[in-house]
PDB file of N, CA and C in Angstrom:
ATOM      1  N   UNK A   1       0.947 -12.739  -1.317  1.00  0.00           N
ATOM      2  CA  UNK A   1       2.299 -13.110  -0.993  1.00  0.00           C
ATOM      3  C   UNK A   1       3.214 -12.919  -2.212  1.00  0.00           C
ATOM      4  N   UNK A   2       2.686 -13.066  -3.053  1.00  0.00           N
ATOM      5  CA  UNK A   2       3.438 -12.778  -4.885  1.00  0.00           C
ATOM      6  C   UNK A   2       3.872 -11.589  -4.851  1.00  0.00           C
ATOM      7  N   UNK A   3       2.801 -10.763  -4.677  1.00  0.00           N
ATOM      8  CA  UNK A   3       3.334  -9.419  -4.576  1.00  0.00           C
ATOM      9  C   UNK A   3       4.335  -8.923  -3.941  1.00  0.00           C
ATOM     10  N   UNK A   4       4.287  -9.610  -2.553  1.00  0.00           N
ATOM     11  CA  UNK A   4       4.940  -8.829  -1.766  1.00  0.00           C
ATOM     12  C   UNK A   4       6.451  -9.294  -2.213  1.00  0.00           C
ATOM     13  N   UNK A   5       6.671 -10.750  -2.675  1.00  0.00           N
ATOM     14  CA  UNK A   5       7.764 -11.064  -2.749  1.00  0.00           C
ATOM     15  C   UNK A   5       8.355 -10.603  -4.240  1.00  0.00           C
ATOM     16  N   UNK A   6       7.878 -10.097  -5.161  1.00  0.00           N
ATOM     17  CA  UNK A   6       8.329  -9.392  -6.418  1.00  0.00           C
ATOM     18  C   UNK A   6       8.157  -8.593  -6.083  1.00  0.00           C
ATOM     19  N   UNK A   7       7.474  -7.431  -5.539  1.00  0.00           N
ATOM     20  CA  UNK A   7       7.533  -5.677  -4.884  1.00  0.00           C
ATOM     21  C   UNK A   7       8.956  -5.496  -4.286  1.00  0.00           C
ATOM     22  N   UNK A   8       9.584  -6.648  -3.205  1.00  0.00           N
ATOM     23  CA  UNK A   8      10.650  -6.510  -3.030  1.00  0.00           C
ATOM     24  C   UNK A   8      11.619  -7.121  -3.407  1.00  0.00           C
ATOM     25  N   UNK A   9      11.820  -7.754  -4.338  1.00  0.00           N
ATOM     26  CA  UNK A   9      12.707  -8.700  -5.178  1.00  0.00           C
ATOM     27  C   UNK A   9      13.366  -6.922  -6.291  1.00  0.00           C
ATOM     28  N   UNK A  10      12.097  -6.514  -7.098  1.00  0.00           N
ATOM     29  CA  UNK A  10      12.176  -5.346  -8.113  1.00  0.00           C
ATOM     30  C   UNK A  10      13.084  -4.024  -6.907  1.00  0.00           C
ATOM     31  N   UNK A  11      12.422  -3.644  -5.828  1.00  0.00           N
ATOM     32  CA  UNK A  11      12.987  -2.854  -5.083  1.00  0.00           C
ATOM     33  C   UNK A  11      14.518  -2.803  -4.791  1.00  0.00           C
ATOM     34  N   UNK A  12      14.675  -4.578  -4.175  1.00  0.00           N
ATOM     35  CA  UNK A  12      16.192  -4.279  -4.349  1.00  0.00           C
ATOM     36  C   UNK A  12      17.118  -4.529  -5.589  1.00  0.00           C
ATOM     37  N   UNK A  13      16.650  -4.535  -6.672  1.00  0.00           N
ATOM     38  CA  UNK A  13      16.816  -4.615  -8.288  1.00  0.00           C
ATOM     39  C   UNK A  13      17.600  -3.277  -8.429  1.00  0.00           C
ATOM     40  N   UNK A  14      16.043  -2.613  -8.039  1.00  0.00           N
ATOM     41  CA  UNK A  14      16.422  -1.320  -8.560  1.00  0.00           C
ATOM     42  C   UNK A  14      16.748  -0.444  -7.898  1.00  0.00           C
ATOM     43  N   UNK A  15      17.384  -0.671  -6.642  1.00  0.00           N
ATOM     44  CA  UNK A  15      17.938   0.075  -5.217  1.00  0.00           C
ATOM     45  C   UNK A  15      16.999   1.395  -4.697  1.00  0.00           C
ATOM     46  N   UNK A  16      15.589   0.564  -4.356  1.00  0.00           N
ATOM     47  CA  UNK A  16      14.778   1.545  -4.338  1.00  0.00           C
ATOM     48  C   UNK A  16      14.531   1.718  -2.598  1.00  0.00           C
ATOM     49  N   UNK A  17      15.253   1.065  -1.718  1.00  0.00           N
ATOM     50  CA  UNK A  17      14.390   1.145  -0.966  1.00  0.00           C
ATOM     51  C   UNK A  17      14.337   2.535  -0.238  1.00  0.00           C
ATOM     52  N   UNK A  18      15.158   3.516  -0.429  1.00  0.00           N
ATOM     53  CA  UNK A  18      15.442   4.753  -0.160  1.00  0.00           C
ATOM     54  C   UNK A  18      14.397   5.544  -0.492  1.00  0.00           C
ATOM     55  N   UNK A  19      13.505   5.148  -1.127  1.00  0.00           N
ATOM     56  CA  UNK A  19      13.002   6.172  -2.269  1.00  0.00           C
ATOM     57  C   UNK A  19      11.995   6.520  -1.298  1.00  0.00           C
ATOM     58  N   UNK A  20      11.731   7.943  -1.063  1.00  0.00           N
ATOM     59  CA  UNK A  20      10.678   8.610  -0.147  1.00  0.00           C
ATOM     60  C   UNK A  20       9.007   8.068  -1.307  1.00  0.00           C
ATOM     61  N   UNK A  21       9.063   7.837  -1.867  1.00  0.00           N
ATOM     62  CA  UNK A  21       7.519   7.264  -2.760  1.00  0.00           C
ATOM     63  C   UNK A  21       7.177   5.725  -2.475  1.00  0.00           C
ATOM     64  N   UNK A  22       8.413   4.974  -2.303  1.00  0.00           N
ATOM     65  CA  UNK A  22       8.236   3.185  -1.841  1.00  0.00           C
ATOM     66  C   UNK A  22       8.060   3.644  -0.530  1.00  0.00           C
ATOM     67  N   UNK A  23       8.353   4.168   0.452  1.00  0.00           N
ATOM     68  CA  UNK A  23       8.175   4.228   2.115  1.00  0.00           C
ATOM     69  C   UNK A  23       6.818   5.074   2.485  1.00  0.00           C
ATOM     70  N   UNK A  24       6.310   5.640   1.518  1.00  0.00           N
ATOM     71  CA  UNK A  24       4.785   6.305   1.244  1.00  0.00           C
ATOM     72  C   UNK A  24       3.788   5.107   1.096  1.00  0.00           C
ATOM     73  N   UNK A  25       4.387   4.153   0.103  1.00  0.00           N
ATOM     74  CA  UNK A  25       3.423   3.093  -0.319  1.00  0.00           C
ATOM     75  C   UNK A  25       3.680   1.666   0.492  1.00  0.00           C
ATOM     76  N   UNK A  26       4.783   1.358   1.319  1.00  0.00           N
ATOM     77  CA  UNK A  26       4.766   0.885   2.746  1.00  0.00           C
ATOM     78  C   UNK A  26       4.025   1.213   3.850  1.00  0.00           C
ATOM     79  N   UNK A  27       4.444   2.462   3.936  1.00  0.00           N
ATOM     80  CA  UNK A  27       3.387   2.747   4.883  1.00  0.00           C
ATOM     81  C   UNK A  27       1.987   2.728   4.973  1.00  0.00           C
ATOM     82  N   UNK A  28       1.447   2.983   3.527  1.00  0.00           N
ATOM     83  CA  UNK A  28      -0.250   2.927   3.091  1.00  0.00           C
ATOM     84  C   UNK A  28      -0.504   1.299   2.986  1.00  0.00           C
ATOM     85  N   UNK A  29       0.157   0.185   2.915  1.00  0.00           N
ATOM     86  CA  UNK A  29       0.382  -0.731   2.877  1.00  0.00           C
ATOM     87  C   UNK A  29      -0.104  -1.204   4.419  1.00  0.00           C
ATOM     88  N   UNK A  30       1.021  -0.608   5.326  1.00  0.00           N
ATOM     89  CA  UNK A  30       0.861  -0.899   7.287  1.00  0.00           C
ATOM     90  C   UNK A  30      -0.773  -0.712   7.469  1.00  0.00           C
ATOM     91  N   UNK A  31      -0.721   0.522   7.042  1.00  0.00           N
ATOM     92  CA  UNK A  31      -2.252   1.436   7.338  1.00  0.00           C
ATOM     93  C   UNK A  31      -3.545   0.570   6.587  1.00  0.00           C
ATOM     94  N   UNK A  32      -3.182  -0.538   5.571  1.00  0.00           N
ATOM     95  CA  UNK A  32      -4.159  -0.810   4.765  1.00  0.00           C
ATOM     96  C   UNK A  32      -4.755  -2.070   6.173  1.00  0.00           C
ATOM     97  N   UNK A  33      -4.034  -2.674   6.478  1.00  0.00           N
ATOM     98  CA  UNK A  33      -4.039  -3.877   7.225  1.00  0.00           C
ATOM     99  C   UNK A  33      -4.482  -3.264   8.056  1.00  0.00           C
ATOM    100  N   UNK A  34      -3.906  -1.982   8.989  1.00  0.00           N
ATOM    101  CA  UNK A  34      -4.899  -1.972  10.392  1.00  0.00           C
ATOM    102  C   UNK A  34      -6.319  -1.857   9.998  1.00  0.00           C
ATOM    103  N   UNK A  35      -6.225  -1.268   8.879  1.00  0.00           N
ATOM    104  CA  UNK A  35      -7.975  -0.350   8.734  1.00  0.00           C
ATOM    105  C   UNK A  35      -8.879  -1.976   8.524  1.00  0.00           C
ATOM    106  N   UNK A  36      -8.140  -3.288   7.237  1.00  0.00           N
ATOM    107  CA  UNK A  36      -8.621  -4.052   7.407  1.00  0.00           C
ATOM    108  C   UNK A  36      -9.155  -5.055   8.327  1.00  0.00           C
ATOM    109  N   UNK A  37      -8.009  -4.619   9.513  1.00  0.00           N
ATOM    110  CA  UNK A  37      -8.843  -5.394  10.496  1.00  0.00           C
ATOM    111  C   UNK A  37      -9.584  -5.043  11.637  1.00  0.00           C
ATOM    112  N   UNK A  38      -9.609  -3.469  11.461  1.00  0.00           N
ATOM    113  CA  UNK A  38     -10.450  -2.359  11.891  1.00  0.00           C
ATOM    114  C   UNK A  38     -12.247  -3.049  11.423  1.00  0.00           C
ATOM    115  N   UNK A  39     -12.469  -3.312   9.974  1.00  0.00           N
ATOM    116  CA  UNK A  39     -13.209  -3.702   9.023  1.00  0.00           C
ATOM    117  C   UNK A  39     -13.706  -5.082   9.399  1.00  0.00           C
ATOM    118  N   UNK A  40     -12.805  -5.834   9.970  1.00  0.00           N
ATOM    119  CA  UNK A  40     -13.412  -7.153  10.218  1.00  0.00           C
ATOM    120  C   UNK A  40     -14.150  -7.026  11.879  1.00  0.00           C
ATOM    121  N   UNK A  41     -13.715  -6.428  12.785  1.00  0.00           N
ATOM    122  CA  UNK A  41     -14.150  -6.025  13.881  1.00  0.00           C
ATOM    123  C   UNK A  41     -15.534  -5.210  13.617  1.00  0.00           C
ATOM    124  N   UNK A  42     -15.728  -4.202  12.789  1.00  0.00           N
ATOM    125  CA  UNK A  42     -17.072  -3.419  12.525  1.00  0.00           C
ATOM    126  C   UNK A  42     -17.275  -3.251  11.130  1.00  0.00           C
ATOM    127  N   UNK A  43     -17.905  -4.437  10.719  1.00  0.00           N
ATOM    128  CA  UNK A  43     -17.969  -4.616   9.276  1.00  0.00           C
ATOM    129  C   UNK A  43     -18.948  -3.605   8.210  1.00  0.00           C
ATOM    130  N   UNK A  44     -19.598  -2.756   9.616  1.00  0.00           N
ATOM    131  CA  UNK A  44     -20.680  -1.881   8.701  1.00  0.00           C
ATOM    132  C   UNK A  44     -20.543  -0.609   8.763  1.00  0.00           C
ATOM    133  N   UNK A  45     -18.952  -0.162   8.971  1.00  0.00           N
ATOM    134  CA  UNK A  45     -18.899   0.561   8.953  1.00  0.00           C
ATOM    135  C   UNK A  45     -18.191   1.480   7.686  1.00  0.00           C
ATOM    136  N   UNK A  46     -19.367   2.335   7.227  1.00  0.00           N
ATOM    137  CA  UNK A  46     -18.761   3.377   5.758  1.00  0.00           C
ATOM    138  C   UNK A  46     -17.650   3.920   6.022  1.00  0.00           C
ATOM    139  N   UNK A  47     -17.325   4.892   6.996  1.00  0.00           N
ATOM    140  CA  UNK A  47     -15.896   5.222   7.278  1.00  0.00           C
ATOM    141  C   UNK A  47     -14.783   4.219   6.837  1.00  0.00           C
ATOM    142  N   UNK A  48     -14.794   3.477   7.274  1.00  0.00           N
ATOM    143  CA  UNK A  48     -13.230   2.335   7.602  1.00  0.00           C
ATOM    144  C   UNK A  48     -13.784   1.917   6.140  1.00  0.00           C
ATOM    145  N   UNK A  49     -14.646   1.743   5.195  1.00  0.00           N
ATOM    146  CA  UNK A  49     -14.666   1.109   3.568  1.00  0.00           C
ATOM    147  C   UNK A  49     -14.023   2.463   3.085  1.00  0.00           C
ATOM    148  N   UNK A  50     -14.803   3.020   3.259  1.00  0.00           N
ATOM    149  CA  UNK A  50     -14.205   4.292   2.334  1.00  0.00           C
ATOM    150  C   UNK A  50     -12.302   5.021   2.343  1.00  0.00           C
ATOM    151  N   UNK A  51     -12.100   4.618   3.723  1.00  0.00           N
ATOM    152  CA  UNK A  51     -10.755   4.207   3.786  1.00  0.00           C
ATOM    153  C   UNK A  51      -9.981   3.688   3.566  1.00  0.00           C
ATOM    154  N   UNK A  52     -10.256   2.639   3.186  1.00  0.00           N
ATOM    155  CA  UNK A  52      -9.713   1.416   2.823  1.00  0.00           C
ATOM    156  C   UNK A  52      -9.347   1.721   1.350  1.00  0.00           C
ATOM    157  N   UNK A  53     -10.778   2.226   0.524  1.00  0.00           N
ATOM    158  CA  UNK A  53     -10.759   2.092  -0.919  1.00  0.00           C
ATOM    159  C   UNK A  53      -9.915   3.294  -0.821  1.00  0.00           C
ATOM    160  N   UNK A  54     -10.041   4.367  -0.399  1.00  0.00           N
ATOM    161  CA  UNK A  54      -8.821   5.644  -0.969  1.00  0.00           C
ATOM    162  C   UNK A  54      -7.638   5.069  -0.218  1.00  0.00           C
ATOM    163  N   UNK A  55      -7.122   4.461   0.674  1.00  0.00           N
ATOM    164  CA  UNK A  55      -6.073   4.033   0.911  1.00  0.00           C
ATOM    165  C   UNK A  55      -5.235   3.026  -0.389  1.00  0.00           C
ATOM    166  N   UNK A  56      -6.310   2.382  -0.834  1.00  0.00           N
ATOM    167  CA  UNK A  56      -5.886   1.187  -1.765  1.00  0.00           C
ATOM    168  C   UNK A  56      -5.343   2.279  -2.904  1.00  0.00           C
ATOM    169  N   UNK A  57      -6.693   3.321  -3.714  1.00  0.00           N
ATOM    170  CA  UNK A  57      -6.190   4.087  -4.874  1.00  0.00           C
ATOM    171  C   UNK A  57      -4.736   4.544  -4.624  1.00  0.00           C
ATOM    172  N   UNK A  58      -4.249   5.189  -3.388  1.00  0.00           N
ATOM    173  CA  UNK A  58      -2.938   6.117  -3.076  1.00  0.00           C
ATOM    174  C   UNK A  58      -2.055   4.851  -3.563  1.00  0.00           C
ATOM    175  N   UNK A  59      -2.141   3.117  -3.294  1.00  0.00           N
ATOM    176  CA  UNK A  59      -1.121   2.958  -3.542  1.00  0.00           C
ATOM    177  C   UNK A  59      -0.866   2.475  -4.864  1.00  0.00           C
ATOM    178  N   UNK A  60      -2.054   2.357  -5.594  1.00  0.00           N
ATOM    179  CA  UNK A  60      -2.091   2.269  -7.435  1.00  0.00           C
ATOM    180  C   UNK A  60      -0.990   3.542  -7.630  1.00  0.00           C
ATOM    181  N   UNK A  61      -1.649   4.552  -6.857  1.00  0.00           N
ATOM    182  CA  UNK A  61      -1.056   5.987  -7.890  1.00  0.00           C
ATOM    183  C   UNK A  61       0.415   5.858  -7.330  1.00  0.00           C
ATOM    184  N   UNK A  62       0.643   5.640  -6.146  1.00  0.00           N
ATOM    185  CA  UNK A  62       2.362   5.312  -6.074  1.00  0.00           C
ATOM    186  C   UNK A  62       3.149   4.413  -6.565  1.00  0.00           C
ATOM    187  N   UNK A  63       2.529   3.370  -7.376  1.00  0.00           N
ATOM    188  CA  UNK A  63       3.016   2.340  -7.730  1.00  0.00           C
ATOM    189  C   UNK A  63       3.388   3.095  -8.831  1.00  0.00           C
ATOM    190  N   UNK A  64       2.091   3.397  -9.482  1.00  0.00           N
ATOM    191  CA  UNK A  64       2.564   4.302 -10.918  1.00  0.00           C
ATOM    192  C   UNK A  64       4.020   5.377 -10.648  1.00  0.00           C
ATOM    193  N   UNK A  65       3.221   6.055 -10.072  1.00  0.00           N
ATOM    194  CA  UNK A  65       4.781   6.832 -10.174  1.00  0.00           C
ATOM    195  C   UNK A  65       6.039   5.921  -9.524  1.00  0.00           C
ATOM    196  N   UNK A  66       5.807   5.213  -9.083  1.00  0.00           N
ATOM    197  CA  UNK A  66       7.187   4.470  -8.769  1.00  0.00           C
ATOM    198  C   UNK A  66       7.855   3.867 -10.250  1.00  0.00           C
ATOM    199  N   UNK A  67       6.944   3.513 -11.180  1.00  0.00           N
ATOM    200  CA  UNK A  67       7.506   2.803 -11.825  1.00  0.00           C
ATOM    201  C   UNK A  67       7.945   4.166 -13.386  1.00  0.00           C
ATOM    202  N   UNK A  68       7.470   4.768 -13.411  1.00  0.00           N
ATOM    203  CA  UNK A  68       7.923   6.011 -14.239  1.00  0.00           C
ATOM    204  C   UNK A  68       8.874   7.161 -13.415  1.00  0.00           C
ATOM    205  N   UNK A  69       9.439   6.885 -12.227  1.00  0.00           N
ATOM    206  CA  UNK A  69      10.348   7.803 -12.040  1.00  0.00           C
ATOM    207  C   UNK A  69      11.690   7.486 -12.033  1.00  0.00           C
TER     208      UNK A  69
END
């Protein structure tokens, strides 16, 4: 909940919400939650982990570039 409420506290700081890279990492955000509860429904499944974890990396690496562009 921290996050979410300083992710968008900084966003409208820095009048980001336009930015085609924050609506990339929203959206991987939407997508993180279905897959998680994709995950709680079939917990053994490698697909939906392995998704999850490259879903999670995409939004490290957008964060990064969010914050250096």
């Amino acid at each position: 909940m921290v996050l979410i409420l300083t992710g968008a506290a900084m966003a409208g700081h820095l009048s980001r919400w336009s930015d085609p890279t924050l609506q990339a990492k929203l959206a991987l955000l939407v997508l993180i939650g279905v897959l998680l509860a994709l995950h709680v429904v079939t917990p053994y499944t490698r697909a939906v982990s392995l998704s999850v974890l490259a879903a999670s990396l995409l939004i490290v690496w957008l964060g990064i570039r969010l914050t250096h562009g």
